[in-house]
C-alpha atoms as a PDB file:
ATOM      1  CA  UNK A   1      -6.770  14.656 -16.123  1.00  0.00           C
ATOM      2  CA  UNK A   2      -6.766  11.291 -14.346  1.00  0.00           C
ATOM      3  CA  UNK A   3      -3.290   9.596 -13.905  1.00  0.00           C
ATOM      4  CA  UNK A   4      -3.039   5.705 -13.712  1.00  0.00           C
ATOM      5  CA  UNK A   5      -2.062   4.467 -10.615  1.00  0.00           C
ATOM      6  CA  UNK A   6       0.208   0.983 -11.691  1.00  0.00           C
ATOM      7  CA  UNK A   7      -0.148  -1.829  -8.975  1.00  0.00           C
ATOM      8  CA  UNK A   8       0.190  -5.451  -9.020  1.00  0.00           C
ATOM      9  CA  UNK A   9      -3.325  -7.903  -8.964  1.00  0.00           C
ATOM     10  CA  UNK A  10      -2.350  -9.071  -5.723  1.00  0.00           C
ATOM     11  CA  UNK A  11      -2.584  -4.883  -4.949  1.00  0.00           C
ATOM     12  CA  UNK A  12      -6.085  -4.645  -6.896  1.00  0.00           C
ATOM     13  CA  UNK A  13      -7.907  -7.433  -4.770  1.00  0.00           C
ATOM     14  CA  UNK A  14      -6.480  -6.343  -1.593  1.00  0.00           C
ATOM     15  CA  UNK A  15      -7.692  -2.738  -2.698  1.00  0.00           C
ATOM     16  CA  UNK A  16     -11.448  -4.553  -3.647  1.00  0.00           C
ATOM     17  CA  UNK A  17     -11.153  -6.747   0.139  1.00  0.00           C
ATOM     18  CA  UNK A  18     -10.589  -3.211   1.773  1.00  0.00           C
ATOM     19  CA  UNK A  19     -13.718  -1.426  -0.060  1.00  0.00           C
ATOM     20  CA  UNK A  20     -15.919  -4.412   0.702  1.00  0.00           C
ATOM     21  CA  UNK A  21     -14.764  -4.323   4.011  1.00  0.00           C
ATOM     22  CA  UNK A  22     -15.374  -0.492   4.569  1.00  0.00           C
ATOM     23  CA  UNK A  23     -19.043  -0.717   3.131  1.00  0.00           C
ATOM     24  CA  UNK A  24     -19.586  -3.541   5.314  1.00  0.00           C
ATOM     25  CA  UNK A  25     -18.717  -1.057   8.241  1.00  0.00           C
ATOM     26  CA  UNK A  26     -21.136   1.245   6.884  1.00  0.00           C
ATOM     27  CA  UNK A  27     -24.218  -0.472   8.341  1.00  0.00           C
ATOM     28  CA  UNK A  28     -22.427  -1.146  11.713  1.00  0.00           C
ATOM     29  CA  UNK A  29     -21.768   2.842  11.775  1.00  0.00           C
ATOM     30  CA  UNK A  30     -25.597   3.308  10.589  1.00  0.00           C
ATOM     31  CA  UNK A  31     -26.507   1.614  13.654  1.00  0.00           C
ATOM     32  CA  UNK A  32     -24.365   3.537  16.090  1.00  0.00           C
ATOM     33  CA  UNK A  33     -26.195   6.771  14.446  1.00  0.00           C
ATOM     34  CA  UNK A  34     -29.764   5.353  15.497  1.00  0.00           C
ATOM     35  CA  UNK A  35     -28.604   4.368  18.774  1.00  0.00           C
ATOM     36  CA  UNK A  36     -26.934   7.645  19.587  1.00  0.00           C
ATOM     37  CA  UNK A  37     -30.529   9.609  17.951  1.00  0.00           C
ATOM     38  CA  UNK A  38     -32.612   7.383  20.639  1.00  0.00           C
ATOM     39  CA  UNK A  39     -30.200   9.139  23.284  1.00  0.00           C
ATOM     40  CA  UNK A  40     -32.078  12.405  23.150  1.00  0.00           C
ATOM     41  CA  UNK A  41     -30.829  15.720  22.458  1.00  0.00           C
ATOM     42  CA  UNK A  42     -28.312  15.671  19.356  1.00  0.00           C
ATOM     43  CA  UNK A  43     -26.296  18.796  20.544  1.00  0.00           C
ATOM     44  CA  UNK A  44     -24.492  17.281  23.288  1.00  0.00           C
ATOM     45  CA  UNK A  45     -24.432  13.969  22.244  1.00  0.00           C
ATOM     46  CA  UNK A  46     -20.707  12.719  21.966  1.00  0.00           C
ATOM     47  CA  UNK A  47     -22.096   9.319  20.782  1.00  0.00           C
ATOM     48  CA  UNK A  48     -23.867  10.767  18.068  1.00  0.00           C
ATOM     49  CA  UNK A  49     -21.121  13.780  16.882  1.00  0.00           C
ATOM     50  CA  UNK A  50     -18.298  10.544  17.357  1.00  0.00           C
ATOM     51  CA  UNK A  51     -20.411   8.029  14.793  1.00  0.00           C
ATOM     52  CA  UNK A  52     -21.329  11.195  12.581  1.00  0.00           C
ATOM     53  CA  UNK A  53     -16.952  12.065  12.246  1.00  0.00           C
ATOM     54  CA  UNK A  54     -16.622   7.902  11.964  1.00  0.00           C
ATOM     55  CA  UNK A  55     -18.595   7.943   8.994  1.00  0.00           C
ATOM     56  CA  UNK A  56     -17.124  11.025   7.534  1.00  0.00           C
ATOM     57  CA  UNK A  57     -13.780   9.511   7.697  1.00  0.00           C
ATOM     58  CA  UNK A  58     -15.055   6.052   6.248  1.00  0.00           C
ATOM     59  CA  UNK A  59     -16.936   7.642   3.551  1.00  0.00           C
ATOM     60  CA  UNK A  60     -13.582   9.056   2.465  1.00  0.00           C
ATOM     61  CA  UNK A  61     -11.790   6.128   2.222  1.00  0.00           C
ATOM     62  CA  UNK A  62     -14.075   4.592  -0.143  1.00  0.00           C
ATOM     63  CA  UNK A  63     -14.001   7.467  -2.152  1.00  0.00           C
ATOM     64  CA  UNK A  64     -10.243   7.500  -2.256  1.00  0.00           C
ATOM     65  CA  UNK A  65     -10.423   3.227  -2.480  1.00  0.00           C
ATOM     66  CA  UNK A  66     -12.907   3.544  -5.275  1.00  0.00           C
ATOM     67  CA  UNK A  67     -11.087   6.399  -7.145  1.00  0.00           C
ATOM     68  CA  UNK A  68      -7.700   4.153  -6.897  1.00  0.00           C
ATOM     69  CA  UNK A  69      -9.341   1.416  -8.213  1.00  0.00           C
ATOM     70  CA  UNK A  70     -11.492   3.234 -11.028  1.00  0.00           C
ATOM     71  CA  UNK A  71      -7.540   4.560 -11.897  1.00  0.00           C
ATOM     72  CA  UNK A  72      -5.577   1.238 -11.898  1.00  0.00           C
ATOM     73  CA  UNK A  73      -3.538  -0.146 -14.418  1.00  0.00           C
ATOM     74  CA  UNK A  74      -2.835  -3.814 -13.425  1.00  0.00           C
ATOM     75  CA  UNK A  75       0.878  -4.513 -14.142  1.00  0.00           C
ATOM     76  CA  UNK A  76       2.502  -7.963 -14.639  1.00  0.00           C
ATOM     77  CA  UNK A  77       6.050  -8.097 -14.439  1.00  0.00           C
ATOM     78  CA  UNK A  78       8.081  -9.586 -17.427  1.00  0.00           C
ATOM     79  CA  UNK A  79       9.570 -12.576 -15.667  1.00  0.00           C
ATOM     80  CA  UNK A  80      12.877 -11.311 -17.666  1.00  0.00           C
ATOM     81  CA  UNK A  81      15.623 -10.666 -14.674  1.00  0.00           C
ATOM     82  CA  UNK A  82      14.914  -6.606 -14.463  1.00  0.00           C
ATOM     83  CA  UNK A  83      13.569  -5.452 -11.632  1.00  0.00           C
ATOM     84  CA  UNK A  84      10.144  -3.496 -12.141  1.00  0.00           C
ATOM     85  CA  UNK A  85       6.859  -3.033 -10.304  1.00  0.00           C
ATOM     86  CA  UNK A  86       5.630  -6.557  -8.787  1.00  0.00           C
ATOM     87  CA  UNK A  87       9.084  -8.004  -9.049  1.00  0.00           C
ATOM     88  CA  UNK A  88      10.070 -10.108  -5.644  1.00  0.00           C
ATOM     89  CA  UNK A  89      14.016  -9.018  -5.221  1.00  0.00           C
ATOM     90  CA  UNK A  90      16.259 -11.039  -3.274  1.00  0.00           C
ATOM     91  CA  UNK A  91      19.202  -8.399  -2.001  1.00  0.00           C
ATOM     92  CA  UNK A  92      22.448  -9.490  -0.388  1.00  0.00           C
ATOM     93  CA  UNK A  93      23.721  -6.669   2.109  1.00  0.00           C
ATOM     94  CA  UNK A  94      27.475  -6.850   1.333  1.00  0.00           C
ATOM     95  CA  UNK A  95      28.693  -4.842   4.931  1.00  0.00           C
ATOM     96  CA  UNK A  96      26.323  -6.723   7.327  1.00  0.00           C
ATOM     97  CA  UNK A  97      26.471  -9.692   4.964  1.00  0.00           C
ATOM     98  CA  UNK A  98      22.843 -11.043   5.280  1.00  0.00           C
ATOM     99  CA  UNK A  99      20.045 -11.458   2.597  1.00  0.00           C
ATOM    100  CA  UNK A 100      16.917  -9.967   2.703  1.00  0.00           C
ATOM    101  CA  UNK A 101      13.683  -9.926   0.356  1.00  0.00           C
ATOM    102  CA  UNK A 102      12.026  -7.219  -1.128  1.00  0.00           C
ATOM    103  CA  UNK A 103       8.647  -7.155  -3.114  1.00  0.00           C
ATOM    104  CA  UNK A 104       8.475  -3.927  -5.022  1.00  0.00           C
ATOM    105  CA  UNK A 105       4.788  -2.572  -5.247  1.00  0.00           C
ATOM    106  CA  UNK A 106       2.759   0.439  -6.147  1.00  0.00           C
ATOM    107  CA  UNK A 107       1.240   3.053  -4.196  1.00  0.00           C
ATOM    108  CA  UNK A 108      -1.484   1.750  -1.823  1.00  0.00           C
ATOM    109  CA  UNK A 109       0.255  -1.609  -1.819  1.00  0.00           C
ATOM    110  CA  UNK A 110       2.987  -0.967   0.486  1.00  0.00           C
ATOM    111  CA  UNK A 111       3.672  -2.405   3.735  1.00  0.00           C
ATOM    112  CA  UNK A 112       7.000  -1.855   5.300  1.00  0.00           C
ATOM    113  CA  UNK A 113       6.752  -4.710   7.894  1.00  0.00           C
ATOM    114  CA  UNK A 114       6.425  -7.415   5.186  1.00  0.00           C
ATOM    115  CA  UNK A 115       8.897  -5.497   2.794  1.00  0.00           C
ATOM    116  CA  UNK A 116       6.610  -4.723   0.601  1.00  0.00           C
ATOM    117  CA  UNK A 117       8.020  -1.277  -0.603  1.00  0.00           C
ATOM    118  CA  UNK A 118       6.919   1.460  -2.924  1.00  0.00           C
ATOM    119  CA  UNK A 119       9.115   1.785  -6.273  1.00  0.00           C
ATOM    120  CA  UNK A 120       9.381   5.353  -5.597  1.00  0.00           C
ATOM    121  CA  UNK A 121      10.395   4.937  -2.168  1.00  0.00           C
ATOM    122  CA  UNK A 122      14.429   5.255  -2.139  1.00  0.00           C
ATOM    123  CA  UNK A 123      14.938   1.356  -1.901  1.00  0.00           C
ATOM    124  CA  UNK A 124      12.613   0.590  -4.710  1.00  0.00           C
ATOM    125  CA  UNK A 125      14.081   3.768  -6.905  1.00  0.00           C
ATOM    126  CA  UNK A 126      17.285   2.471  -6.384  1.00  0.00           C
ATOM    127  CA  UNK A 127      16.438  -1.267  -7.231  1.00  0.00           C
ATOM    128  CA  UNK A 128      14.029  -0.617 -10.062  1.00  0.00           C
ATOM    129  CA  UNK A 129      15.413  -1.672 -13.542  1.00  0.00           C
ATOM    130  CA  UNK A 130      18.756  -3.335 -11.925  1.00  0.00           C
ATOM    131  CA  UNK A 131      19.146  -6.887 -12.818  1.00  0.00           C
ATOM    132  CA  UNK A 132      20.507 -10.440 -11.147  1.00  0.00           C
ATOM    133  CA  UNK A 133      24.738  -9.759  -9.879  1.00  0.00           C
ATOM    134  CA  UNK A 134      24.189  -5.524  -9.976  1.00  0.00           C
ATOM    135  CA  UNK A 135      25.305  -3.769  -7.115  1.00  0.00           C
ATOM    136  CA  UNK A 136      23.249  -0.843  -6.087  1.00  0.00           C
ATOM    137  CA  UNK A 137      23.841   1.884  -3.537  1.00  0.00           C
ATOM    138  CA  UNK A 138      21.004   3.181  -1.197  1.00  0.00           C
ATOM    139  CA  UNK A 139      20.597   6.171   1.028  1.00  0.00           C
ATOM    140  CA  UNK A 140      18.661   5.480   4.122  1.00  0.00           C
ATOM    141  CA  UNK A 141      18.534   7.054   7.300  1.00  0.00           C
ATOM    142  CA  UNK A 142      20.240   4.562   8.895  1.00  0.00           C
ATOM    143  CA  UNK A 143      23.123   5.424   6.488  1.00  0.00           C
ATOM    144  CA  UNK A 144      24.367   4.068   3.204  1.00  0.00           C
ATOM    145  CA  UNK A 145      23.729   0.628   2.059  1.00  0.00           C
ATOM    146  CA  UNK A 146      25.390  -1.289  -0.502  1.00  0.00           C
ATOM    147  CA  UNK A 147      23.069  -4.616  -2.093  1.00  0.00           C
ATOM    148  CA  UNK A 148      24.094  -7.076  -4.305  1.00  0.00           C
ATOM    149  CA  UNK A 149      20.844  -8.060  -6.232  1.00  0.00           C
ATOM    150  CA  UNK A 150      20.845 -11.977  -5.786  1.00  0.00           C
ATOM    151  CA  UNK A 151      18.119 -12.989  -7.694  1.00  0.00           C
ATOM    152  CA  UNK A 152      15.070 -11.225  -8.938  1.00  0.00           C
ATOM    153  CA  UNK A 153      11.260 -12.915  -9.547  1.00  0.00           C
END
């Protein structure tokens, strides 16, 4: 049995840019094949054994791409003040008093350096289904953090 895998449509076309992408790359590895063949003896050719593991591991990702993809169930959040998957989350931190902005996102979606983090990661857990003026308590491993949610989109 098959499970979903919930993300956002901003998730889904980055997920359909990537496969595109990684088919594209196909041909390009193709080509470094056939040049490493014309080399001579396949045995001891690095070239060739280096393209051969390159396509291997590219294959695989549009398997595991397509298989996401073939699995998705596009969410939409409710635009009604709870936090859930897709919802941007404006978070006060009420010890190093700053704001910050989080965008809450499925699995395959997440990237930490634009704070784009998984619900199930221990941020998102503790955010998900908190609304506008709730304070929320996180374990990280810099320590404990304690968020006022400011404002949720």
């Amino acid at each position: 049995m098959s499970m979903s895998v919930p993300m956002t449509p901003e998730g889904y076309a980055r997920l359909q840019k990537k496969l595109e992408e990684l088919k594209a790359r196909r041909l390009e590895i193709a080509r470094a094949i056939e040049e490493a063949r014309e080399k001579g003896d396949l045995r001891e050719n690095a070239e060739y054994h280096a393209a051969r593991e390159d396509l291997s591991m590219n294959e695989a990702k549009i398997r595991e791409i397509e298989d996401k993809l073939a699995r998705a169930q596009i969410v939409r959040p409710d635009r009604d003040g709870v936090v859930q998957l897709g919802s941007r989350v404006t978070v006060f931190d009420l010890d190093e008093e700053f704001e910050e902005v989080f965008e809450l996102v499925g699995a395959g979606e997440e990237d930490y350096t634009q704070n784009r983090i998984l619900t199930t990661s221990p941020m998102g857990a503790a955010l998900l289904s908190r609304r506008e003026g709730d304070v929320v308590e996180v374990e990280v491993p810099a320590g404990r953090l304690r968020l006022k949610i400011v404002k949720v989109e």
